[in-house]
Protein backbone atom coordinates (compact mmCIF):
# COMPACT_ATOMS: atom_id res chain seq x y z
CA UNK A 1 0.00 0.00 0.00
CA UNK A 2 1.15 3.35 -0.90
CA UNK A 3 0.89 5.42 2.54
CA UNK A 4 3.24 8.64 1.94
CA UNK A 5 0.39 10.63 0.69
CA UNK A 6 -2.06 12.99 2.17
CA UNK A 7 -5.27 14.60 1.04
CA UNK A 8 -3.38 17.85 0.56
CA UNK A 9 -1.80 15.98 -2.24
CA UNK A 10 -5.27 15.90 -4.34
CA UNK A 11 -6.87 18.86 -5.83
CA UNK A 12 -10.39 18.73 -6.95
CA UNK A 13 -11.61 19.89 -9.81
CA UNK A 14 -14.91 22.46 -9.19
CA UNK A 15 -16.67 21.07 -12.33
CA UNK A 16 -18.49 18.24 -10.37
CA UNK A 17 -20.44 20.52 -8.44
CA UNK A 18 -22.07 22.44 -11.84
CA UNK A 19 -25.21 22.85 -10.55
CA UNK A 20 -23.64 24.42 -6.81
CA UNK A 21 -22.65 27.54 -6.09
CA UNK A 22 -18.63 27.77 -6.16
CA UNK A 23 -19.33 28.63 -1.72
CA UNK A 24 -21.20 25.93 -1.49
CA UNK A 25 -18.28 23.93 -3.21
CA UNK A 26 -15.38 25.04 -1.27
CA UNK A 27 -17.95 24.46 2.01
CA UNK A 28 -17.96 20.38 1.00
CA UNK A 29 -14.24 21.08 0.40
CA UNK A 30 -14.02 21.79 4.08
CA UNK A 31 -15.87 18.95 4.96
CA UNK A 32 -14.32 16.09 3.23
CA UNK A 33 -10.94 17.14 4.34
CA UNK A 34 -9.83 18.98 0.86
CA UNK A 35 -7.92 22.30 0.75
CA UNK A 36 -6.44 22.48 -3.31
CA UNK A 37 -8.83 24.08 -5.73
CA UNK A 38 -8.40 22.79 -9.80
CA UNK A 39 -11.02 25.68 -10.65
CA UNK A 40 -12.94 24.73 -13.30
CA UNK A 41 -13.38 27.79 -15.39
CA UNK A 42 -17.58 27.85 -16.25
CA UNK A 43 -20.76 29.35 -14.89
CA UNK A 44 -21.96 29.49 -12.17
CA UNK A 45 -18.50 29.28 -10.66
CA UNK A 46 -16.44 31.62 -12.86
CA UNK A 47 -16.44 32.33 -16.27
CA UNK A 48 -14.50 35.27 -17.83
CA UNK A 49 -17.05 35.71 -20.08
CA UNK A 50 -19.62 37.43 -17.35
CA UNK A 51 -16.42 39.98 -16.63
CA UNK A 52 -15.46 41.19 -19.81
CA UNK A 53 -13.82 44.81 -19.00
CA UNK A 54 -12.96 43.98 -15.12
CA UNK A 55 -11.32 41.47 -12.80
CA UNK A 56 -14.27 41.71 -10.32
CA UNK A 57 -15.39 37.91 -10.82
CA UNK A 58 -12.02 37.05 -10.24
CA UNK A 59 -11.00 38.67 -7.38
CA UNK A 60 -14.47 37.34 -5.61
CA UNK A 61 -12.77 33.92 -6.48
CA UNK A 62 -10.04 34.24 -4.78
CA UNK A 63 -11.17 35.64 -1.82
CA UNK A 64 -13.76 33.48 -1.54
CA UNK A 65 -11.46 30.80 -1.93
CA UNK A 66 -8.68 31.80 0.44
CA UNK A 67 -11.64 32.59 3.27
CA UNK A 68 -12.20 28.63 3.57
CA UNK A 69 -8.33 28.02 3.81
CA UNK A 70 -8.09 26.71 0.13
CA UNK A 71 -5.97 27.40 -2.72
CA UNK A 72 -6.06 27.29 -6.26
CA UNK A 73 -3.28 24.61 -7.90
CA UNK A 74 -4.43 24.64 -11.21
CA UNK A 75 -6.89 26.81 -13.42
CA UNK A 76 -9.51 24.88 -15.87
CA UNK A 77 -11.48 27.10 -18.36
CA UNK A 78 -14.03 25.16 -20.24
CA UNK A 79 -13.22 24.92 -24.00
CA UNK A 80 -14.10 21.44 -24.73
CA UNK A 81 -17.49 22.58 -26.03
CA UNK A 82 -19.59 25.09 -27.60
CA UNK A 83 -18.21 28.41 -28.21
CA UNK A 84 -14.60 27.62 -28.35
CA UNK A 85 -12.30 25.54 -30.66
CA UNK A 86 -8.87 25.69 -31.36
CA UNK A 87 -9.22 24.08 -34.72
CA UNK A 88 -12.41 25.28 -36.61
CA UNK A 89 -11.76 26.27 -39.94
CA UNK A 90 -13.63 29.43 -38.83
CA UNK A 91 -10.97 31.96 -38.24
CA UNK A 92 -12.94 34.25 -35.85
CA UNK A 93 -13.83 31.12 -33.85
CA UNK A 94 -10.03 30.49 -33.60
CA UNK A 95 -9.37 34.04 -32.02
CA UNK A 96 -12.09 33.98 -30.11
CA UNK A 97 -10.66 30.78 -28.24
CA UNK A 98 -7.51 32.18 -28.35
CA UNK A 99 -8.14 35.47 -26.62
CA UNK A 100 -10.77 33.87 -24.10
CA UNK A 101 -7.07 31.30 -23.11
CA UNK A 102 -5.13 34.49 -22.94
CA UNK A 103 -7.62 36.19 -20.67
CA UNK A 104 -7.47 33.01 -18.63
CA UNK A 105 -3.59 33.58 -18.44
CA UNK A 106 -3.94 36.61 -16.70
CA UNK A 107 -7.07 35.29 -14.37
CA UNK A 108 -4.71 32.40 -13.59
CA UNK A 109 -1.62 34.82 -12.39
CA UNK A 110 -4.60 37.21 -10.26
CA UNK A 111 -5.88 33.38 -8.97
CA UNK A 112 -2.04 32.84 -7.52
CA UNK A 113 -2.71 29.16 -10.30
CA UNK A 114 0.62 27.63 -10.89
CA UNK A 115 -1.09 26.14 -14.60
CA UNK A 116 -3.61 26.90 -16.69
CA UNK A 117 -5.47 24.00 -18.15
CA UNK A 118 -5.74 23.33 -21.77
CA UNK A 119 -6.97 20.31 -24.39
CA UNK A 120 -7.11 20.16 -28.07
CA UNK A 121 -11.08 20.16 -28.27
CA UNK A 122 -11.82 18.23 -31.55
CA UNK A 123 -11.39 18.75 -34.99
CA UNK A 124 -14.50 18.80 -37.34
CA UNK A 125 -15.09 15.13 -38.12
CA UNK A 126 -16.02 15.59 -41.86
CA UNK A 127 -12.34 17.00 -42.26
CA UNK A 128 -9.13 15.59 -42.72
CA UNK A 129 -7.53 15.45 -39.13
CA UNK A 130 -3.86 17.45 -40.74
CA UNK A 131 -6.03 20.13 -41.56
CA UNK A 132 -7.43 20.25 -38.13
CA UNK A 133 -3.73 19.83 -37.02
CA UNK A 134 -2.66 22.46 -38.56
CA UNK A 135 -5.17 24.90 -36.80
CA UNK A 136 -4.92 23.29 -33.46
CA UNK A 137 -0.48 24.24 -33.79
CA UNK A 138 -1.18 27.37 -35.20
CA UNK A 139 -3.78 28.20 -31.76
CA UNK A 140 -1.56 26.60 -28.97
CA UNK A 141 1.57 28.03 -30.52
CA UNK A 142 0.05 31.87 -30.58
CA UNK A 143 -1.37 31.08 -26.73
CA UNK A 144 2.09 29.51 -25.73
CA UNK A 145 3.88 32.78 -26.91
CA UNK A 146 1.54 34.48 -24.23
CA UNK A 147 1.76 32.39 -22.01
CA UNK A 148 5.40 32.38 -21.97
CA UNK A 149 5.83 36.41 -21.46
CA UNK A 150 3.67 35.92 -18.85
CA UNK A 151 5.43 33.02 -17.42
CA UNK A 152 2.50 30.60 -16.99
CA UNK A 153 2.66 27.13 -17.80
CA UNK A 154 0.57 25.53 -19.46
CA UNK A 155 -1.32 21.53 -19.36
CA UNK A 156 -2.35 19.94 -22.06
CA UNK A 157 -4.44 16.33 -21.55
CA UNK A 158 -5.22 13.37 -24.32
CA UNK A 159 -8.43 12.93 -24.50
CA UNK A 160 -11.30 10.11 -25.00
CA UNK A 161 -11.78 9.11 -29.14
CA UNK A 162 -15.98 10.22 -28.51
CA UNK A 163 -14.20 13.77 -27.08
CA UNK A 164 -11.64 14.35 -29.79
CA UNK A 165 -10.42 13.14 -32.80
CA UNK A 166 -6.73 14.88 -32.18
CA UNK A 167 -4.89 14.13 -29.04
CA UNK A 168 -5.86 11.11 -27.55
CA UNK A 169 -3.21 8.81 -27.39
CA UNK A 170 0.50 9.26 -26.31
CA UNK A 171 1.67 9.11 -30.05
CA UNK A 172 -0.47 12.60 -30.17
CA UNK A 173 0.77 14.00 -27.23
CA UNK A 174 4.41 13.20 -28.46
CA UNK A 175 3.39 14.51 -31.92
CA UNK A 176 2.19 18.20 -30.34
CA UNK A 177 4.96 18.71 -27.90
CA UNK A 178 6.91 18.59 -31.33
CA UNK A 179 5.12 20.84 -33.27
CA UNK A 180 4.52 23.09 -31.22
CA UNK A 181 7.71 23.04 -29.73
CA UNK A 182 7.34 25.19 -26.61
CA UNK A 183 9.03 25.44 -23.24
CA UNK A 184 6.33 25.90 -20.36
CA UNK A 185 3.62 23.33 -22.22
CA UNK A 186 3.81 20.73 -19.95
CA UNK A 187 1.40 17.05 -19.78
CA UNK A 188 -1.79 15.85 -17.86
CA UNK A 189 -2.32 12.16 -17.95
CA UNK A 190 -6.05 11.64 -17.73
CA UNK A 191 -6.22 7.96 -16.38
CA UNK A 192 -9.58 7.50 -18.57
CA UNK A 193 -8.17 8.19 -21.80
CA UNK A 194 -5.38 6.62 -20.94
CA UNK A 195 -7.25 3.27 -20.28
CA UNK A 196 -9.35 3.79 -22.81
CA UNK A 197 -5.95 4.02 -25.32
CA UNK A 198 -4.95 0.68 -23.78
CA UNK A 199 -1.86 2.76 -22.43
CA UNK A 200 -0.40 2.73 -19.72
CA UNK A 201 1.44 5.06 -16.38
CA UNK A 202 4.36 3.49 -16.96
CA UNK A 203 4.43 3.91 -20.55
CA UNK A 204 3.62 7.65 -20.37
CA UNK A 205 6.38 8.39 -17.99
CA UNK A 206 9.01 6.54 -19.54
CA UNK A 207 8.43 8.48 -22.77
CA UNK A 208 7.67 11.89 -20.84
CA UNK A 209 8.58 11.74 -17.07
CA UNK A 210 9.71 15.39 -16.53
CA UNK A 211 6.89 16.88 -18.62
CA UNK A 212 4.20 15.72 -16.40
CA UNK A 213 3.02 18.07 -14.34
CA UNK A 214 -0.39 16.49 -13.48
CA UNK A 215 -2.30 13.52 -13.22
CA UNK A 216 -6.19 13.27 -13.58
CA UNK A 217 -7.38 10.68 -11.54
CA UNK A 218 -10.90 9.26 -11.29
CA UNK A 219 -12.27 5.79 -11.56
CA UNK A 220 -13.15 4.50 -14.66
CA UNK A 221 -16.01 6.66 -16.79
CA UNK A 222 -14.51 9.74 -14.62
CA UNK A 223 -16.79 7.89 -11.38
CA UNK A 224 -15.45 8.23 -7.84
CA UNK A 225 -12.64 6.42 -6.64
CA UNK A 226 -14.07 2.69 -5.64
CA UNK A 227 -17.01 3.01 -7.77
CA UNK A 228 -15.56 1.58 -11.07
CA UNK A 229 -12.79 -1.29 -11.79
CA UNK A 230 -9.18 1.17 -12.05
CA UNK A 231 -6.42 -0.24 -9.90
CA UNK A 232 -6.17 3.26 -7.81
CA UNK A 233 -3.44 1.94 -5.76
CA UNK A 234 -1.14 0.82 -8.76
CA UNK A 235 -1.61 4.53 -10.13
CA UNK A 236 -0.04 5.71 -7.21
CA UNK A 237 3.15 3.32 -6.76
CA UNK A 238 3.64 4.45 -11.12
CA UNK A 239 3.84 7.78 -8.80
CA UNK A 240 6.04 6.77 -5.92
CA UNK A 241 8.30 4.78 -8.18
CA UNK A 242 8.84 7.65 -10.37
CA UNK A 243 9.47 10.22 -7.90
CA UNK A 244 6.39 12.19 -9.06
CA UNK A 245 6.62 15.68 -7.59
CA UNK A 246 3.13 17.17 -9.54
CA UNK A 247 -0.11 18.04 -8.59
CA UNK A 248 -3.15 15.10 -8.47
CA UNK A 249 -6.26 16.10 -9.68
CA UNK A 250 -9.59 13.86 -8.60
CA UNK A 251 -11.73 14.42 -11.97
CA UNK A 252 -14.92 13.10 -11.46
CA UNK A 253 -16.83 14.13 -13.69
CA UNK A 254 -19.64 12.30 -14.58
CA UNK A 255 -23.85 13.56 -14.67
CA UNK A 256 -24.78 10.86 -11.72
CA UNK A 257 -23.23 12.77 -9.30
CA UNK A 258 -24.62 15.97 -10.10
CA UNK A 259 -27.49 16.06 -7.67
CA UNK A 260 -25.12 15.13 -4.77
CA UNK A 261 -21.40 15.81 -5.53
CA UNK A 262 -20.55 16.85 -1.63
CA UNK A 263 -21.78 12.68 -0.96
CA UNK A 264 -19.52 11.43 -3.63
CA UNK A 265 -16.47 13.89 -2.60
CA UNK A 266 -17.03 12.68 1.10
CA UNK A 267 -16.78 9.07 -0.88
CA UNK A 268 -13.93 9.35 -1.95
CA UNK A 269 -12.45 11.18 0.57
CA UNK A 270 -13.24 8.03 2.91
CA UNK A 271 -11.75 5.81 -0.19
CA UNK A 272 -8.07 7.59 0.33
CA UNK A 273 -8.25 7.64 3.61
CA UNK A 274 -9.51 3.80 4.29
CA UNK A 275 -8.26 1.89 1.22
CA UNK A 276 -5.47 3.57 0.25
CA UNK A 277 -3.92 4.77 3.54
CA UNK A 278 -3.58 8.18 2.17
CA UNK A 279 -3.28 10.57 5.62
CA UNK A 280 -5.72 13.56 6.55
């Protein structure tokens, strides 16, 4: 059993609790023993969208946050959907996504983030998937350049083959660290693609060890920990053997838990704690 960690070691990300208010999320923080924040960047939480000439929403964030003795590890704005795409053959959609991640940038730096959270959305599916490449480069590279003035790194996950049809295996990820060829774009592993790829945490940090930054961890189809069939404790002795020194990020993200997210947080708290001998 892997018994070095503690729950200060796991961030959760915000987006489980959708249909909460972002108080009433850090409250179950408090509750189920949780203090690091991977903000998930959407309404009714926060989305830069509702503040477009001011840092007000922002601010409120991070007070709010700091009030209940939390911090914010990693920033997540929503661009897997619906208005945003990195690699639409509609130009103004591309700059649109583009300025909404620089905006995030600078939200991240006011949040105190250490990374802003990025993915490679998909490419239309009646296209040829170089020509989506080709956009998808051309965005991260121009957000990357920002980024890198700023001095904010940047994540960038694989995804699931139903979410994306451009990075969802480690031959993709290896393939965009390449192209676009910059120095703070750093890796999350998301454990569900990853299964999903037939890949493994081994395999991902022999090939990228010092790039990975973070780990998105969940139970399989993004449930809580203990409610699907993902060897949990083998995920963390990949982590132990390999001197992992990055942030942990419990994902779960799927619509069952919706109506009670604080229950399955306290779940999985409890699964840590109990199963896993991870300390309070």
């Amino acid at each position: 059993m892997v018994k070095n960690y503690t729950l200060a070691d796991f961030s959760v990300m915000s987006v489980q609790y959708c249909q909460y208010s972002y108080k009433y999320f850090l409250e179950s923080m408090n509750q189920c023993g949780f203090s690091s924040i991977d903000l998930w960047g959407g309404a009714p939480h926060y989305s830069s969208l509702d503040y477009p000439n001011d840092a007000s929403g922002v601010i409120r964030i991070k007070d709010l946050t700091h009030e209940h003795g939390c911090s914010i590890r990693v920033y997540t704005p929503e661009t897997l959907s619906y208005p945003f795409s990195y690699s639409s053959p509609n130009p103004l959609t591309r700059q649109r996504t583009i300025e909404y991640m620089k905006r995030a940038i600078d939200d991240a730096k006011q949040l105190g983030a250490e990374y802003v959270f990025l993915n490679s959305g998909c490419g239309l599916r009646d296209l040829p998937k170089e020509e989506s490449w080709i956009y998808l480069v051309s965005s991260l590279k121009e957000i990357c350049l920002y980024a890198e003035e700023r001095k904010v790194p940047l994540l960038i996950e694989q995804l699931q083959p139903y979410e994306s049809n451009l990075i969802t295996s480690l031959t993709d990820m290896k393939q965009i660290i390449h192209d676009v060829k910059s120095k703070i774009l750093y890796i999350c592993v998301d454990v569900v693609a990853m299964e999903i790829a037939k890949e493994s945490l081994e395999t991902w940090f022999d090939e990228f060890n010092n790039l990975i930054k973070l780990i998105h961890l969940s139970d399989s189809h993004h449930f809580i920990l203990g409610d699907g069939h993902y060897n949990i404790n083998s995920y963390l002795s990949v982590l132990k053997k390999n001197n992992y020194a990055g942030y942990i990020t419990l994902e779960i993200n799927d619509s069952i838990y919706w109506e009670n997210p604080h229950d399955s947080m306290m779940k999985t708290s409890l699964y840590l704690v109990e199963k896993l001998g991870v300390k309070q």
